[in-house]
Protein backbone atom coordinates (compact mmCIF):
# COMPACT_ATOMS: atom_id res chain seq x y z
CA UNK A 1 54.00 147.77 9.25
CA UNK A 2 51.54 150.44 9.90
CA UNK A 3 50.98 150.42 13.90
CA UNK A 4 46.96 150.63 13.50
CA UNK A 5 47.27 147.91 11.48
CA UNK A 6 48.74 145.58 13.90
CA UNK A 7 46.78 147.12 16.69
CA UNK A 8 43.39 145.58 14.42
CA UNK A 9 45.14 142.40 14.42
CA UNK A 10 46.67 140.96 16.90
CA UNK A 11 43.57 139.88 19.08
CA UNK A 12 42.80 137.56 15.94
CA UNK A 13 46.51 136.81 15.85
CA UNK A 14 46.72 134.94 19.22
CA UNK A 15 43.09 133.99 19.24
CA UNK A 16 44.21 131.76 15.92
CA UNK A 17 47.11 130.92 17.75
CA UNK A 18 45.30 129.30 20.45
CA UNK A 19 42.64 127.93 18.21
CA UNK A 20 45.23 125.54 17.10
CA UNK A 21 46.55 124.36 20.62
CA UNK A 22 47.00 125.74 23.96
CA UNK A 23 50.11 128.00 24.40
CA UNK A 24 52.68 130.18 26.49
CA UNK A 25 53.02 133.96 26.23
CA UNK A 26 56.20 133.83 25.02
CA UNK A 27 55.63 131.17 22.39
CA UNK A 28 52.94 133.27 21.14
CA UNK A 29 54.90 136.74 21.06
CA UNK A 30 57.70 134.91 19.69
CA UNK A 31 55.83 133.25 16.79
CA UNK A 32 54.18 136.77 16.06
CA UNK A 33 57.44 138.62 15.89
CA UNK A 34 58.75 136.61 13.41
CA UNK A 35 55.88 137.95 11.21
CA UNK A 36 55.64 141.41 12.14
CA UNK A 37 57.81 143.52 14.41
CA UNK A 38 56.30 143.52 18.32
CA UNK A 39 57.81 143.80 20.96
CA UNK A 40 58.46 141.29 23.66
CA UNK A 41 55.46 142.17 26.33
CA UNK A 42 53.05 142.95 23.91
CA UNK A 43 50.39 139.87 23.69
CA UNK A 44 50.65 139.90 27.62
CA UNK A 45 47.98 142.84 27.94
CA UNK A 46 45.78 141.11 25.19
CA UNK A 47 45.78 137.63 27.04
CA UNK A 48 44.68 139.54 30.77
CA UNK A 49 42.19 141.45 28.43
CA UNK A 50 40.96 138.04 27.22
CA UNK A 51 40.99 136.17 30.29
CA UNK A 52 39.36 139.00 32.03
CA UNK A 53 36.36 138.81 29.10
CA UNK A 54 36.39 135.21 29.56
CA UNK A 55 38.01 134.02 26.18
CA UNK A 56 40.59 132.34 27.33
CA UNK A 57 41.54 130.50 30.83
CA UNK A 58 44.91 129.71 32.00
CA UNK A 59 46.90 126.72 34.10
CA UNK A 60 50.07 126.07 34.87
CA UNK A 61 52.32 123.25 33.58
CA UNK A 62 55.76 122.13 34.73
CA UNK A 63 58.34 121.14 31.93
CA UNK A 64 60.84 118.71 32.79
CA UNK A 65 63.39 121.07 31.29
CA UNK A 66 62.94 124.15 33.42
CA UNK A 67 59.91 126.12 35.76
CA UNK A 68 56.35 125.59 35.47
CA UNK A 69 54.55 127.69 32.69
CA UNK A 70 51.57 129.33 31.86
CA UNK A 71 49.44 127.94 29.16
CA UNK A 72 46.48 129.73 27.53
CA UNK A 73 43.70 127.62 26.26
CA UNK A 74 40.42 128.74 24.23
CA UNK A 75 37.01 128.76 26.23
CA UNK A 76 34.35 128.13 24.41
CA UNK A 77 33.46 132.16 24.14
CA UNK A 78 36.88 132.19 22.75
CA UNK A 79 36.43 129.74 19.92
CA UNK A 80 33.37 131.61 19.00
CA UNK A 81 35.16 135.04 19.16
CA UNK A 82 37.76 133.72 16.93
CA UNK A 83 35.25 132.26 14.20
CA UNK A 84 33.69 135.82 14.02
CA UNK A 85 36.55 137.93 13.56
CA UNK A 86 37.98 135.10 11.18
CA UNK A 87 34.95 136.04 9.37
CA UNK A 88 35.20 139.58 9.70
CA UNK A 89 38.49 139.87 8.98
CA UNK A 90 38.02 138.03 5.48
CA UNK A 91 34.78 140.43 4.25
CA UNK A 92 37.26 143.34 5.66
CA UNK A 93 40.40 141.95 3.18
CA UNK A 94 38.26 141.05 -0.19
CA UNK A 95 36.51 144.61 0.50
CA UNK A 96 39.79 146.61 0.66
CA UNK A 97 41.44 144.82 -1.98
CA UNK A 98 38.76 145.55 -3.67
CA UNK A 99 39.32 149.26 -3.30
CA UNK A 100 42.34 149.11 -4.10
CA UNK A 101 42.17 147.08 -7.39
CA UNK A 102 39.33 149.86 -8.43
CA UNK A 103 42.15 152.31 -7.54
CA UNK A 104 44.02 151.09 -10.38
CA UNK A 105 41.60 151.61 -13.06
């Protein structure tokens, strides 16, 4: 896959993650790469970047299996961040395939 491409994507990507339950880094990379090829420490940057913007907070929890981890939850900014590039992100789709399908005429 194109590199811009998943560079445009991958904030809504984890933001849709998280919109469905609170998560782990790695549970998020790991979902992600077995969509599209990423490699392992690459939603780490985006979740400091949306922490730091105040779209997501973070807590620890300790598994009875192993070491505590660190969960990601939406804020409310988050939810609301995730709505509008939902929304974006479907106008940007119909209007390229929309391109393209003229491109075959």
């Amino acid at each position: 896959m194109n590199i811009q491409f998943k560079k445009g994507v991958l904030e809504l990507f984890v933001l849709s993650m998280l919109n469905i339950r609170d998560q782990y880094g790695y549970d998020i990379s790991d979902h992600i790469s077995k969509s599209i090829s990423i490699s392992p420490g690459t939603v780490y940057p985006i979740l400091r970047k949306m922490n730091k913007e105040g779209l997501v907070t973070s807590y620890l929890s300790e598994e009875s299996s192993g070491p505590a981890r660190k969960y990601y939850q939406l804020t409310t900014l988050g939810h609301k961040r995730f709505d509008m590039l939902k929304e974006e992100w479907i106008m940007f789709v119909e209007t390229t395939k929309m391109f393209l399908e003229e491109s075959h005429e």
